[in-house]
C-alpha atoms as a PDB file:
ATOM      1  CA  UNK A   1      12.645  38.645  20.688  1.00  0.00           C
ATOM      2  CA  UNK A   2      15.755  36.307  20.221  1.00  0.00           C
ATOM      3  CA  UNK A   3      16.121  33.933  17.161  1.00  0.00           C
ATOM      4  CA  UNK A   4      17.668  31.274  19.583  1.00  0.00           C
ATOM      5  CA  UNK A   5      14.515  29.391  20.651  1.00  0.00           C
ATOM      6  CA  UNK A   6      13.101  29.217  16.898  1.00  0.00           C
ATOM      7  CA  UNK A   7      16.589  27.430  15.883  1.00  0.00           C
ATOM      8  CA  UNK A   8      17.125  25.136  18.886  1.00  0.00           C
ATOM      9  CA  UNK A   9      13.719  23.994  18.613  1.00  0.00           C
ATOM     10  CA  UNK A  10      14.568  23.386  14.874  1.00  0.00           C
ATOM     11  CA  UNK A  11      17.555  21.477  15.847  1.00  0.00           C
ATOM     12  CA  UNK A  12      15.796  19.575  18.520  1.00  0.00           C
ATOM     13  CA  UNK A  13      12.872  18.763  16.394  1.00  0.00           C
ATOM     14  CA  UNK A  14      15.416  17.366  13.952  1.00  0.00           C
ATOM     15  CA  UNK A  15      17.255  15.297  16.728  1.00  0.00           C
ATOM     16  CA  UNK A  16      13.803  13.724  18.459  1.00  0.00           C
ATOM     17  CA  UNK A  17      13.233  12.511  14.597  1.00  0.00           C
ATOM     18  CA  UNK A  18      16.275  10.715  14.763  1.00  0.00           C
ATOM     19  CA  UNK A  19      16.195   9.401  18.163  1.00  0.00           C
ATOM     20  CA  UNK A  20      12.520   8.342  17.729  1.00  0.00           C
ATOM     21  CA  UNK A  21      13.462   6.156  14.352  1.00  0.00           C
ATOM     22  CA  UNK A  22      16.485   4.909  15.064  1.00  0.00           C
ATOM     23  CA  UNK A  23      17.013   3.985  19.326  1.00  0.00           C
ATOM     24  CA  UNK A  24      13.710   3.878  20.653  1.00  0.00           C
ATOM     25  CA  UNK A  25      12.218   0.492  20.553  1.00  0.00           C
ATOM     26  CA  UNK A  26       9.111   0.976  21.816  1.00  0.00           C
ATOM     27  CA  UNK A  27       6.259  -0.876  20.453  1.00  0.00           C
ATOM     28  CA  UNK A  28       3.807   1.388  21.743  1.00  0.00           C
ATOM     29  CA  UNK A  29       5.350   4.317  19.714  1.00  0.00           C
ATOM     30  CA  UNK A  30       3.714   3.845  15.503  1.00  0.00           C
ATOM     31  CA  UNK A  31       3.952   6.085  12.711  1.00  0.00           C
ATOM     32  CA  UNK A  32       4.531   9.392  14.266  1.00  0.00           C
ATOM     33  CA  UNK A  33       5.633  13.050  12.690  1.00  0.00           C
ATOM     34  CA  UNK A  34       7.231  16.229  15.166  1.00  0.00           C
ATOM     35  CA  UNK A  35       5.318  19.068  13.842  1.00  0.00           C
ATOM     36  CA  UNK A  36       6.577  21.541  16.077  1.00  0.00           C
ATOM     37  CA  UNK A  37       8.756  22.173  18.665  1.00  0.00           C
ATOM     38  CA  UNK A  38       8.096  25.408  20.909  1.00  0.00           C
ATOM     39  CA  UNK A  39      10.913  26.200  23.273  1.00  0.00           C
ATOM     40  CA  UNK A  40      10.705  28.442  26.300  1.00  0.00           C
ATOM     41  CA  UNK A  41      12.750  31.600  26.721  1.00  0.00           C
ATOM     42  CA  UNK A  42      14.990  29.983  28.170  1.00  0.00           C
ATOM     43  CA  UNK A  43      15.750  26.914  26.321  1.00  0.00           C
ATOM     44  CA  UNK A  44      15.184  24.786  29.364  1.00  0.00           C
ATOM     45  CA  UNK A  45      11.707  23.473  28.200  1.00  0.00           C
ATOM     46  CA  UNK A  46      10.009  22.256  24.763  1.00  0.00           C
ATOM     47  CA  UNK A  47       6.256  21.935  23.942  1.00  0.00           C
ATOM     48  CA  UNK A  48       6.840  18.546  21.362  1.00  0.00           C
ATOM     49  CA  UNK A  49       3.721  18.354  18.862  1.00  0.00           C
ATOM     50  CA  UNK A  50       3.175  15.297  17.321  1.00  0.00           C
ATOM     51  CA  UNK A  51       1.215  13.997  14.543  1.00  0.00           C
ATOM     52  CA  UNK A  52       0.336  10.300  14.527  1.00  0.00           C
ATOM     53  CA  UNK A  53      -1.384   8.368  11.946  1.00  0.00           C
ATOM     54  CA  UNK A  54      -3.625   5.690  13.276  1.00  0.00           C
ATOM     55  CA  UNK A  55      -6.432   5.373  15.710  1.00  0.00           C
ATOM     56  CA  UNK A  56      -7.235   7.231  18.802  1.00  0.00           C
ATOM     57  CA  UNK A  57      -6.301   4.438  20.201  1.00  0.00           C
ATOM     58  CA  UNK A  58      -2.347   3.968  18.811  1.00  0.00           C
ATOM     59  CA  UNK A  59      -2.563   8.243  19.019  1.00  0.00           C
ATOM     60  CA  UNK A  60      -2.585   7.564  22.735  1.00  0.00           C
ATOM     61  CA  UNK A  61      -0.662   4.704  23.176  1.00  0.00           C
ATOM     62  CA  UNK A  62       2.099   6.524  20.597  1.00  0.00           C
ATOM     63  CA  UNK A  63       1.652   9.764  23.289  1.00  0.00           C
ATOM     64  CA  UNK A  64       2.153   7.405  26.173  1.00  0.00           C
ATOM     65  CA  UNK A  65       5.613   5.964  24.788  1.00  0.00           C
ATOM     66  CA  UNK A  66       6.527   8.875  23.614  1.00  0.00           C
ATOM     67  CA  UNK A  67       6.079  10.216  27.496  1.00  0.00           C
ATOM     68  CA  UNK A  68       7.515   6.993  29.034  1.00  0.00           C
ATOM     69  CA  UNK A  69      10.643   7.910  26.672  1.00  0.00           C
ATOM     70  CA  UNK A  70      11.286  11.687  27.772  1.00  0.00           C
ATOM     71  CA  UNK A  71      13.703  11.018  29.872  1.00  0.00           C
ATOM     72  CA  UNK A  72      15.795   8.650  27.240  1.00  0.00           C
ATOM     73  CA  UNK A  73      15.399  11.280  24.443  1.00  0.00           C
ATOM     74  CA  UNK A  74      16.356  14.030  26.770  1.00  0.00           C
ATOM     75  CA  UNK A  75      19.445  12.146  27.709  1.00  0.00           C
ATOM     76  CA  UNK A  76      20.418  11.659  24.346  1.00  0.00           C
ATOM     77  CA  UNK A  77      19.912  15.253  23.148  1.00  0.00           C
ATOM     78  CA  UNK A  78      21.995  16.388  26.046  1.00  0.00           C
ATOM     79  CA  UNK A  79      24.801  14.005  24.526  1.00  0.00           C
ATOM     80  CA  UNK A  80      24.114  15.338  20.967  1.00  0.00           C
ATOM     81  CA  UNK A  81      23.451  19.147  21.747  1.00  0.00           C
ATOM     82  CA  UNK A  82      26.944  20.577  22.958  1.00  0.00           C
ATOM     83  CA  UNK A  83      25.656  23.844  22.036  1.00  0.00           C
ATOM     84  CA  UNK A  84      23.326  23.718  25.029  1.00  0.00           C
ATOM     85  CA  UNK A  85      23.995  23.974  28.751  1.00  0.00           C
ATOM     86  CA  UNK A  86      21.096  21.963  29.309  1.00  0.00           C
ATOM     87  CA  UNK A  87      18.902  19.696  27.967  1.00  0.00           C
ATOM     88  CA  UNK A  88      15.068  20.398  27.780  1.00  0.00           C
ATOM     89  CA  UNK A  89      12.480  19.247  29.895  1.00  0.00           C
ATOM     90  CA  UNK A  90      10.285  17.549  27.158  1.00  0.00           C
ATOM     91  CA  UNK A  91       6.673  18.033  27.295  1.00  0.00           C
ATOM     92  CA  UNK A  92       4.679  15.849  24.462  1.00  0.00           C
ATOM     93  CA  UNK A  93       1.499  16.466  23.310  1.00  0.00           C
ATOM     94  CA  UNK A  94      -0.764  15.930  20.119  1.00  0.00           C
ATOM     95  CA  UNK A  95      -1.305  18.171  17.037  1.00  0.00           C
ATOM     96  CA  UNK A  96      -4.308  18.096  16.245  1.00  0.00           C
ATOM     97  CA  UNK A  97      -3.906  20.326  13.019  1.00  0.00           C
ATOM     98  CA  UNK A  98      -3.613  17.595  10.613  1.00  0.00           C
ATOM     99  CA  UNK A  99      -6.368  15.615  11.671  1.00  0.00           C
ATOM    100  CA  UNK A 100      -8.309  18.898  11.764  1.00  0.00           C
ATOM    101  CA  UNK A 101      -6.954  19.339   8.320  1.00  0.00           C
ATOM    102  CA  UNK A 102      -8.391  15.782   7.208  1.00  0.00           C
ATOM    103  CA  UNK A 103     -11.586  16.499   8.463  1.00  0.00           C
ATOM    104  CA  UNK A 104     -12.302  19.521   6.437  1.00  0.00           C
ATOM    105  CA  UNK A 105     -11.256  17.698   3.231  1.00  0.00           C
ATOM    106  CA  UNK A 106     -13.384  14.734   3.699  1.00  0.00           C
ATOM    107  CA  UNK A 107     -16.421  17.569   4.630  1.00  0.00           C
ATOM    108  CA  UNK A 108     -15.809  19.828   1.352  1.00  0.00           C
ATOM    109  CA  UNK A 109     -15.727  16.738  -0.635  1.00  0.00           C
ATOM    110  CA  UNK A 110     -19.423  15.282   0.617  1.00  0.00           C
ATOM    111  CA  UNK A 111     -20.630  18.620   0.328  1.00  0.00           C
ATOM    112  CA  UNK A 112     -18.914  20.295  -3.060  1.00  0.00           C
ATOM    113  CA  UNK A 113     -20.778  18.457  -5.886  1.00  0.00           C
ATOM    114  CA  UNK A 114     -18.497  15.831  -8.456  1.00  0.00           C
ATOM    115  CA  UNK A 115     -16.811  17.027 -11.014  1.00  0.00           C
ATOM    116  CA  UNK A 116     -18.203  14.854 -13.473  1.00  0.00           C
ATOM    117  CA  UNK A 117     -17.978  15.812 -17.056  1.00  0.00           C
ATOM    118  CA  UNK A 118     -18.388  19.516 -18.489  1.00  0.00           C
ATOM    119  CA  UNK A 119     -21.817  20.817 -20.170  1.00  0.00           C
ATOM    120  CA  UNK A 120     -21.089  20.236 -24.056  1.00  0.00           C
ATOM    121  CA  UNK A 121     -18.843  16.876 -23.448  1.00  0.00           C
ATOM    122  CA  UNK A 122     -21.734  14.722 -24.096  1.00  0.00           C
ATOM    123  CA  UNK A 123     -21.413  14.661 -27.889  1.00  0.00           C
ATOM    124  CA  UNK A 124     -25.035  15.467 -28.909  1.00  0.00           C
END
């Protein structure tokens, strides 16, 4: 299996970043991470995972810029990606890994008991 895909979809991750902070003026699209960026085979389409802090509701409403905006980004990363023949078809979805992540954090800490002070601390 070719290296190729891992490092475009590095550089494209990279690229969305940039485009996403700096030209898109979407006020739909809030605080919002790339996580990952799967390409296919044959470099002519990318699975975009996203992270987005916020609601469900500005997690969809991010998602829906974000898809309104494909074909901007993919414009742009056909201007900035000589290396490429063609740009990717972008395909955006949510990670849910980090929220998963949360979750599991905020569990173990109602369930794991404090760590309040150690057996001998109390002076007596």
């Amino acid at each position: 299996m070719s290296h190729r895909p891992v490092q475009v979809g590095a550089q494209i991750r990279e690229e969305i970043m940039q485009i996403i902070s700096r030209d898109l003026k979407d006020p739909r699209i809030g605080f919002v991470s790339i996580t990952q960026v799967r390409m296919s085979p044959d470099l002519r389409s990318a699975r975009v995972r996203v992270s987005v802090y916020g609601s469900e509701e500005e997690r969809e409403a991010t998602l829906a810029g974000l898809r309104s905006a494909s074909g901007r980004i993919r414009h742009e990363l056909g201007r900035r990606l000589e290396n490429l023949r063609f740009a990717p078809e972008l395909r955006f979805e949510i990670d849910p890994s980090i929220e998963y992540s949360v979750r599991i954090s905020q569990r173990l800490r109602e369930v794991l008991p404090d760590k309040g002070p150690q057996e001998g601390e109390h002076g007596g």
